[in-house]
C-alpha atoms as a PDB file:
ATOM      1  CA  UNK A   1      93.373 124.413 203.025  1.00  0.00           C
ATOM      2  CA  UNK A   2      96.455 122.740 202.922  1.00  0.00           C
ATOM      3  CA  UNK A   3      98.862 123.639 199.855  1.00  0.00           C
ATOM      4  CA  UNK A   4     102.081 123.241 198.758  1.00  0.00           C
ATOM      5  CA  UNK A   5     103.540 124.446 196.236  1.00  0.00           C
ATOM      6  CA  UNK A   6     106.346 123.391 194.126  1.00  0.00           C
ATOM      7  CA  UNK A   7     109.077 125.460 191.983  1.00  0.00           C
ATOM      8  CA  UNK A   8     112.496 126.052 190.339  1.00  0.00           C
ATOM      9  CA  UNK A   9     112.395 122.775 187.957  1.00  0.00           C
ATOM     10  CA  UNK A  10     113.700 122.964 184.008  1.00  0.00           C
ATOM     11  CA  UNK A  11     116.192 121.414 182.304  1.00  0.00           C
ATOM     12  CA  UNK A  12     120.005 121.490 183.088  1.00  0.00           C
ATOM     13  CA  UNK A  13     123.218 119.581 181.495  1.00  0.00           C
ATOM     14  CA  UNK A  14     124.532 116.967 183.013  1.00  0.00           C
ATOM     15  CA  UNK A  15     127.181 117.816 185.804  1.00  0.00           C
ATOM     16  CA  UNK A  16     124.439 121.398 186.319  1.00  0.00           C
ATOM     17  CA  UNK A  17     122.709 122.426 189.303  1.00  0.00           C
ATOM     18  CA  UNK A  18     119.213 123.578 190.226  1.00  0.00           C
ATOM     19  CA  UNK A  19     117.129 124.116 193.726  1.00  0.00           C
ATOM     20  CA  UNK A  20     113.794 123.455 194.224  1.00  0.00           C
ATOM     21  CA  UNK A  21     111.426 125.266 196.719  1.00  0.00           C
ATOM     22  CA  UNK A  22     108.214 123.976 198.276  1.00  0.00           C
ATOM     23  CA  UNK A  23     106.067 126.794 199.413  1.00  0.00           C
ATOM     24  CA  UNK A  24     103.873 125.759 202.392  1.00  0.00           C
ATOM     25  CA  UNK A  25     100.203 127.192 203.637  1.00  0.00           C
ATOM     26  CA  UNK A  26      97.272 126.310 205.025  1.00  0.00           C
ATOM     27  CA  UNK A  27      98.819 124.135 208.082  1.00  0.00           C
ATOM     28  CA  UNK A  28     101.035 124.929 211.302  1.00  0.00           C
ATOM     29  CA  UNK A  29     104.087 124.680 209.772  1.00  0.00           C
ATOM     30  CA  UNK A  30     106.216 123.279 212.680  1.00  0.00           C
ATOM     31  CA  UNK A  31     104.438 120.146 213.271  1.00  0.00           C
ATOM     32  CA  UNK A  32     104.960 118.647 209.873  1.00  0.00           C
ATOM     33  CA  UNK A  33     107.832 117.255 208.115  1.00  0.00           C
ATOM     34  CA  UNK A  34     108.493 117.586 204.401  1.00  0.00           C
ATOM     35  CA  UNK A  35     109.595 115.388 202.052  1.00  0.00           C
ATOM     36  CA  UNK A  36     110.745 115.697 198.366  1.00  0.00           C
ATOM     37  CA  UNK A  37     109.712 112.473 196.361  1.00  0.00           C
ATOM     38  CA  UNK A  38     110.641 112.324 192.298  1.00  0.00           C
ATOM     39  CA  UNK A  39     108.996 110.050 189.527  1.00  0.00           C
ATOM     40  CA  UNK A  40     110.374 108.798 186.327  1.00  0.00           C
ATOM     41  CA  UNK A  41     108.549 108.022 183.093  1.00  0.00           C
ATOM     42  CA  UNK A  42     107.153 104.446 183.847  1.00  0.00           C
ATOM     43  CA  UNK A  43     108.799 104.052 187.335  1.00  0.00           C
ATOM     44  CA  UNK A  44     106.903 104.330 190.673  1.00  0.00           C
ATOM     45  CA  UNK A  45     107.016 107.875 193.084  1.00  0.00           C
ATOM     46  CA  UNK A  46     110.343 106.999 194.996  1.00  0.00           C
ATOM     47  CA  UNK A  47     111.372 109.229 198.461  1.00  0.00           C
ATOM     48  CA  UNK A  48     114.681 111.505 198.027  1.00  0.00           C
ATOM     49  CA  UNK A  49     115.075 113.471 200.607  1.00  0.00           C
ATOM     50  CA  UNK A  50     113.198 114.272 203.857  1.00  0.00           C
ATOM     51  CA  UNK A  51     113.236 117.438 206.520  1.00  0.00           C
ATOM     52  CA  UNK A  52     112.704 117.121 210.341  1.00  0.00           C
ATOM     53  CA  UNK A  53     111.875 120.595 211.083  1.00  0.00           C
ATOM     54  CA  UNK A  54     111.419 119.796 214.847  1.00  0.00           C
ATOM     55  CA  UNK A  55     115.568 118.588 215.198  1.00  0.00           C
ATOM     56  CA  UNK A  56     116.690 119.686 211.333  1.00  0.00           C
ATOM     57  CA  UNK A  57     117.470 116.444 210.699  1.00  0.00           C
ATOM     58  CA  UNK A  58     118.185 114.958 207.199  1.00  0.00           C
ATOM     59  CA  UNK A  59     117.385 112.067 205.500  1.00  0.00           C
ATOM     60  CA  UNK A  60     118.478 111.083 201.889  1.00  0.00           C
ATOM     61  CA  UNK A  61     118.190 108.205 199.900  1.00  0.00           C
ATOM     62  CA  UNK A  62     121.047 106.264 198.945  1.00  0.00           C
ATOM     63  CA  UNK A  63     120.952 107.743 195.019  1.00  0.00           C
ATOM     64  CA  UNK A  64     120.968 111.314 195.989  1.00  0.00           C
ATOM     65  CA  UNK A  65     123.520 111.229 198.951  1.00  0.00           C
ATOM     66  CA  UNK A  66     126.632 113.824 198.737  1.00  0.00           C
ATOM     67  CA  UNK A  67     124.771 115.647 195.455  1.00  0.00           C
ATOM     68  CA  UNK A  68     121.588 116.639 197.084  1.00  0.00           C
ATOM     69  CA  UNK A  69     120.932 119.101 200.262  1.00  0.00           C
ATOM     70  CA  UNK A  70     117.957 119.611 202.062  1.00  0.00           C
ATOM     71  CA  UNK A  71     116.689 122.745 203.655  1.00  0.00           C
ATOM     72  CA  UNK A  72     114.150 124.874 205.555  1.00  0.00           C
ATOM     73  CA  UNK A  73     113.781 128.529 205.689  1.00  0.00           C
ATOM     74  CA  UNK A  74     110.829 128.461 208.823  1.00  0.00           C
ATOM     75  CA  UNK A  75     110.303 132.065 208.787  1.00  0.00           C
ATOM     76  CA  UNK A  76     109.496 131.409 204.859  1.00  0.00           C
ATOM     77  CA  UNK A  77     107.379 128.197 205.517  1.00  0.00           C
ATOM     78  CA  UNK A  78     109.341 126.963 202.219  1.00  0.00           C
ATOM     79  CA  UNK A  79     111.711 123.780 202.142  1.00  0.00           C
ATOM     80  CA  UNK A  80     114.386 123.751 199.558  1.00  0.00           C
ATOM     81  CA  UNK A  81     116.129 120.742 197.470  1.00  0.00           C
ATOM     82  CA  UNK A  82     119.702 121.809 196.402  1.00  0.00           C
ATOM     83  CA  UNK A  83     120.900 119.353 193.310  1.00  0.00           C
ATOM     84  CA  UNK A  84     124.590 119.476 192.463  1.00  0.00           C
ATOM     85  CA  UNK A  85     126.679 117.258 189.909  1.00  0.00           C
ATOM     86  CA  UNK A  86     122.292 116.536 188.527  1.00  0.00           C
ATOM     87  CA  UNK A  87     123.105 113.320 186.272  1.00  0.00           C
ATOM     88  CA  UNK A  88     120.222 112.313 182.963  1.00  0.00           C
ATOM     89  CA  UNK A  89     119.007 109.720 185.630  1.00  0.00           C
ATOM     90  CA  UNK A  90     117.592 112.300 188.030  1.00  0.00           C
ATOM     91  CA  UNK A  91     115.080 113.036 185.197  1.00  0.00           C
ATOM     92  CA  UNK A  92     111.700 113.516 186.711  1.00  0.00           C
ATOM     93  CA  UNK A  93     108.300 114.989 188.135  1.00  0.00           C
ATOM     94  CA  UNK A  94     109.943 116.154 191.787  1.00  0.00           C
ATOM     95  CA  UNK A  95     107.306 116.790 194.120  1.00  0.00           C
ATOM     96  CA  UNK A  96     106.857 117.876 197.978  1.00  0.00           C
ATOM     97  CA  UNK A  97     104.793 116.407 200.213  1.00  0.00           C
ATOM     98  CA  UNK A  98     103.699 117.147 204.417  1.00  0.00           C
ATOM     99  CA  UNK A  99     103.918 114.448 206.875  1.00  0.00           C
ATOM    100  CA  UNK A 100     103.491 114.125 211.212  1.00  0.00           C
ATOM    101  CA  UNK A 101     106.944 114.329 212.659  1.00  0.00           C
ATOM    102  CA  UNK A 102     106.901 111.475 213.556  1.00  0.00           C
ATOM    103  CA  UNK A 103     107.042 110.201 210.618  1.00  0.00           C
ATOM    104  CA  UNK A 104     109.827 111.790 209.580  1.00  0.00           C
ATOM    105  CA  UNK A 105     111.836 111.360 212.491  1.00  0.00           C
ATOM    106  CA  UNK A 106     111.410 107.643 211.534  1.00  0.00           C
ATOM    107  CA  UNK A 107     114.112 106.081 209.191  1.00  0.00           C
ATOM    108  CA  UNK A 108     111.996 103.014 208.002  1.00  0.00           C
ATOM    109  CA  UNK A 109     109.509 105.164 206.762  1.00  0.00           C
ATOM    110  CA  UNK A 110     110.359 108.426 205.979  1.00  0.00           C
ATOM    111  CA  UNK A 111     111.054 108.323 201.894  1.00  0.00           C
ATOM    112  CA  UNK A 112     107.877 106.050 201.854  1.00  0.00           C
ATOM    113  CA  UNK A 113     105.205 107.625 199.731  1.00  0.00           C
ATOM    114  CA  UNK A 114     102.390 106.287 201.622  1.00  0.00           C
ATOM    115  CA  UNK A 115     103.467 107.636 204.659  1.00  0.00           C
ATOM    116  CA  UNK A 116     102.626 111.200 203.209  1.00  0.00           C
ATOM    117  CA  UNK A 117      99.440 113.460 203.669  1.00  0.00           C
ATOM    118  CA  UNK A 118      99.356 115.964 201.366  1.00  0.00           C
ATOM    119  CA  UNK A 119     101.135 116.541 198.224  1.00  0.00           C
ATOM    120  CA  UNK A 120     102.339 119.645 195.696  1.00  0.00           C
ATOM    121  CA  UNK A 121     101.606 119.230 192.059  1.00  0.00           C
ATOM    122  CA  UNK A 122     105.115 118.921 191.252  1.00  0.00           C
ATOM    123  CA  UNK A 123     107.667 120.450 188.994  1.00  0.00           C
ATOM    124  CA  UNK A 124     109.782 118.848 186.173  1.00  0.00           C
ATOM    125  CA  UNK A 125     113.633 118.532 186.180  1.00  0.00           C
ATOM    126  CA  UNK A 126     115.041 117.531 182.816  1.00  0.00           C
ATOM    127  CA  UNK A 127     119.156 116.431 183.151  1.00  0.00           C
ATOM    128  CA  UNK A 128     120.059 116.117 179.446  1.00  0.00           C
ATOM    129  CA  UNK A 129     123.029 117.725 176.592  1.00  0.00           C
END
């Protein structure tokens, strides 16, 4: 069974930090890319950040970019979201979610929502004073 497993949410000042893990099982690890997706009171899921795990390569979207880093620890099987300088607009349900590589790998699609297979439950990150 495939399961993923989000963690590390709460709430943080503005200007704070957090990190987010997404614990993976259930699936051969290497031939999926991850991607962390948030979603707002009222607004639709929207893609922040994606893994490669095949190359390592990033993706972000344009909101995120220069505050937000993207990892993978394979011998963990977890994927981490670093948030710096977190602002009250990055209020949300963050969640994790498996897709093909080559989905990932692909730049048109990769932060799409719809292009993901499986999905964590997600974890709440409150910015606020």
């Amino acid at each position: 069974e495939v399961q993923l497993v989000e963690s590390g949410g709460g709430l943080v000042q503005p200007g704070g930090s957090l990190r987010l893990s997404c614990a993976a099982s259930g699936f051969t690890f290497d031939d999926y890319g991850i991607g962390w997706f948030r979603q707002a009171p009222g607004k639709e899921r929207e893609g922040v950040s994606c893994i490669s795990r095949s190359d390592g390569r990033t993706y972000y979207a344009d909101s995120v970019k220069g505050r937000f880093t993207i990892s993978s620890d394979n011998a963990k099987n977890t994927v981490y979201l670093q948030m710096n300088s977190l602002k009250p607009e990055d209020t949300a349900i963050y969640y994790c979610a498996a897709a093909p590589l080559t989905v990932v790998a692909s730049p048109t699609i990769n932060l799409y929502r719809g292009a993901y297979d499986h999905w964590g439950q997600g974890t709440q990150v409150t910015v606020s004073s």
